[in-house]
Protein backbone atom coordinates (compact mmCIF):
# COMPACT_ATOMS: atom_id res chain seq x y z
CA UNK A 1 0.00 0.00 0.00
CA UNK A 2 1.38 3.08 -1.05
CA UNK A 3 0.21 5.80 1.59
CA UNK A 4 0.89 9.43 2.78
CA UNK A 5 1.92 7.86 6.47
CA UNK A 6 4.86 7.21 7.32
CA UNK A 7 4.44 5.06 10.31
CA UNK A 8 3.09 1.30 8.66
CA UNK A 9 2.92 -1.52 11.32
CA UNK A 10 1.98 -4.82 9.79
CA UNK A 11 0.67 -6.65 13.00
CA UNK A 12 -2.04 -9.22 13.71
CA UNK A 13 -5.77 -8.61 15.82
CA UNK A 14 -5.32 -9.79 19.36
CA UNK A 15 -8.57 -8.50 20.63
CA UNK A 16 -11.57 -6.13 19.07
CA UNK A 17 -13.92 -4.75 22.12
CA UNK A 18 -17.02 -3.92 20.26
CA UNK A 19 -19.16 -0.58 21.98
CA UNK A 20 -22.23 0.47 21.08
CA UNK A 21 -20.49 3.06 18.53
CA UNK A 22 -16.62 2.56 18.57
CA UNK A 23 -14.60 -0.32 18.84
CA UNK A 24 -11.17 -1.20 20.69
CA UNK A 25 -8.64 -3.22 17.95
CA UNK A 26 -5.79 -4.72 19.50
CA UNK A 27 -3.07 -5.53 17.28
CA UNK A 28 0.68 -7.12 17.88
CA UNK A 29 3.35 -6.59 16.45
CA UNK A 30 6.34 -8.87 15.78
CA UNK A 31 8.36 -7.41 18.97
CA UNK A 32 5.09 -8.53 20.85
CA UNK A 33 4.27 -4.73 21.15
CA UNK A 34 0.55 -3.83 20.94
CA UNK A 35 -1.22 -1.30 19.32
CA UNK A 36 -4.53 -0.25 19.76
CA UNK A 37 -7.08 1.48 18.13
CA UNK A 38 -10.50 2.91 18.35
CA UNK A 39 -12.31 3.00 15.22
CA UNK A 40 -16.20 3.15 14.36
CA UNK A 41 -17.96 -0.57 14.92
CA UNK A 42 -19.24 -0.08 11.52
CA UNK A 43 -15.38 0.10 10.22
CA UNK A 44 -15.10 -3.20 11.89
CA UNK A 45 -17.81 -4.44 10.42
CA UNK A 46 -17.11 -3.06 6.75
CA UNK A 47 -13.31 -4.18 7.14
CA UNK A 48 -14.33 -7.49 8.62
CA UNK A 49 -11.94 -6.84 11.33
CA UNK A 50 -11.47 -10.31 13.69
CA UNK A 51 -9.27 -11.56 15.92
CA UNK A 52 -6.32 -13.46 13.81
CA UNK A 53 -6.66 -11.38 10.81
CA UNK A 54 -3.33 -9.26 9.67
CA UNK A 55 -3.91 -5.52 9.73
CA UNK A 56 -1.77 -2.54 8.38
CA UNK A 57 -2.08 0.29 11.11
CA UNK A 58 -1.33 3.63 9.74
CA UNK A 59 -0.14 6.87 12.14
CA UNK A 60 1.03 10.23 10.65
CA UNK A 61 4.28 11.10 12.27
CA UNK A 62 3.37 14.36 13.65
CA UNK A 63 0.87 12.38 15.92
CA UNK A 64 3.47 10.86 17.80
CA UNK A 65 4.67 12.42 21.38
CA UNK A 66 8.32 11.64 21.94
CA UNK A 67 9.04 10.88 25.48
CA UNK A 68 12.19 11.07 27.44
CA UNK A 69 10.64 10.59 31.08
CA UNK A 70 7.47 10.53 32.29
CA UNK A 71 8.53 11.90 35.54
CA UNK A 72 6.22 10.12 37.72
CA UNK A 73 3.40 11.11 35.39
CA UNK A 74 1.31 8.46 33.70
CA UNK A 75 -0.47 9.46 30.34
CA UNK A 76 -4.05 8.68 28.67
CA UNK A 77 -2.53 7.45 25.49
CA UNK A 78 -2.41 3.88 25.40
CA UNK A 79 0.40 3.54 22.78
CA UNK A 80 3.55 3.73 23.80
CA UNK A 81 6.13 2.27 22.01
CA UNK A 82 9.78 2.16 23.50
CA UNK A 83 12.61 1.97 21.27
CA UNK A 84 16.02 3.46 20.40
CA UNK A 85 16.58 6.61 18.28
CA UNK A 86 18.28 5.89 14.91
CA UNK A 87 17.78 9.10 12.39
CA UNK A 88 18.01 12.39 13.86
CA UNK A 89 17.07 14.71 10.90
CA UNK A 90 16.70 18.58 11.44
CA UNK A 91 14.52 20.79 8.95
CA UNK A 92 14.19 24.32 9.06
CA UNK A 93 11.52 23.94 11.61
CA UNK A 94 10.83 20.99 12.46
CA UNK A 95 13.04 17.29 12.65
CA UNK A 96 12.20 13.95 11.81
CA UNK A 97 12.93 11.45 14.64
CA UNK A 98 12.86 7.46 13.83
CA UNK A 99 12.86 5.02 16.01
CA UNK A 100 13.40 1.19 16.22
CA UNK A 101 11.54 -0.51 18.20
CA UNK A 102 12.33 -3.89 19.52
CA UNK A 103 10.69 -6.21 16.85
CA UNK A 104 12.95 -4.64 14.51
CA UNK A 105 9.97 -2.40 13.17
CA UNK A 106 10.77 1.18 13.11
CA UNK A 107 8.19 4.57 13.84
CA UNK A 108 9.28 8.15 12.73
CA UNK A 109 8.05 11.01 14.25
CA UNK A 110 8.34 14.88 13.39
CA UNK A 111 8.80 17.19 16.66
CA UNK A 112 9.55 20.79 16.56
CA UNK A 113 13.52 21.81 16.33
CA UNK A 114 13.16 23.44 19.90
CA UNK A 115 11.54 20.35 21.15
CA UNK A 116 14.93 18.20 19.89
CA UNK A 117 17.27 21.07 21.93
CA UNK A 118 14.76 20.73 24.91
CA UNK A 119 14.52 16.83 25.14
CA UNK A 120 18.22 16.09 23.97
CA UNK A 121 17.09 13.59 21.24
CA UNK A 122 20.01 12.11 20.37
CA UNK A 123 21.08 9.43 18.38
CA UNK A 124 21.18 6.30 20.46
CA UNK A 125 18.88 7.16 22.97
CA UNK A 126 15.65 5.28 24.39
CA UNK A 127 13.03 6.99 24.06
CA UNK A 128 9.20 6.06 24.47
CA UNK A 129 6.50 6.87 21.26
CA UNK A 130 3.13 7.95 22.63
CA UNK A 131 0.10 8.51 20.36
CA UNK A 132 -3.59 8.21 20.90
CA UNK A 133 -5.62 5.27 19.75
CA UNK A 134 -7.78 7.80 17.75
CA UNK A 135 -4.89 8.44 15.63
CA UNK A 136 -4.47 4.65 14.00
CA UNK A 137 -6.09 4.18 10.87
CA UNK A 138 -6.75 0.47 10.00
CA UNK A 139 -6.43 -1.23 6.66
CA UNK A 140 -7.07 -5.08 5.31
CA UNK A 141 -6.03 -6.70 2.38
CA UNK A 142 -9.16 -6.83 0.18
């Protein structure tokens, strides 16, 4: 699939929680990380989404939060994704960060140039990816 977002996790459903509207898809990925994702119950329905199937979960890099340390705090976002920085690329404004996380898969993310100084994102480093589970789009192979 050829597709505007960067961040493409092949992973398999672990779970779907079906609510009267939205629905909860689990997915896991070959590290045995999970994603989630809440989508529409009808999208479930329409993408025949069950547990077993393989998925392609789609995030846009500027959705993902780049954590150093959570200082005691926890966080609503459900994703989080720990890995190890491997690209540190600056722009004008902003720089792309990518990640690998430990299933070999990798996630980029695009954070403001200030927000690199502030953080000290660095090559090497562990960092955690946070994003919401409003932010995955789903897609099957038809």
């Amino acid at each position: 699939m050829k597709a505007s977002a960067r961040n493409q996790f092949i992973g398999t459903v672990s779970d779907v929680q079906i609510g009267t509207v939205n629905a909860e898809v689990y997915i896991t990925l070959k590290g045995e990380e999970t994603i989630v994702a809440s989508i529409t119950k009808e999208s479930v329905e329409s993408l025949d989404i069950k547990t077993g199937i393989e998925v392609l979960a789609l995030v846009k890099a500027p959705q993902i939060i780049i954590v150093t340390d959570f200082g005691g705090f926890k966080v609503s976002a459900r994703n989080q994704l720990t890995g190890v920085i491997t690209l540190v690329k600056p722009g004008a404004v902003n720089t792309e960060i990518d990640i690998e996380l430990k299933g070999g898969q990798a996630i980029a993310a695009t954070v403001t140039n200030d927000s690199v100084e502030t953080l000290g994102l660095r090559k090497g480093e562990t960092v955690t990816a946070i994003f919401k589970a409003g932010s995955v789009i789903l897609a099957v192979a038809s």
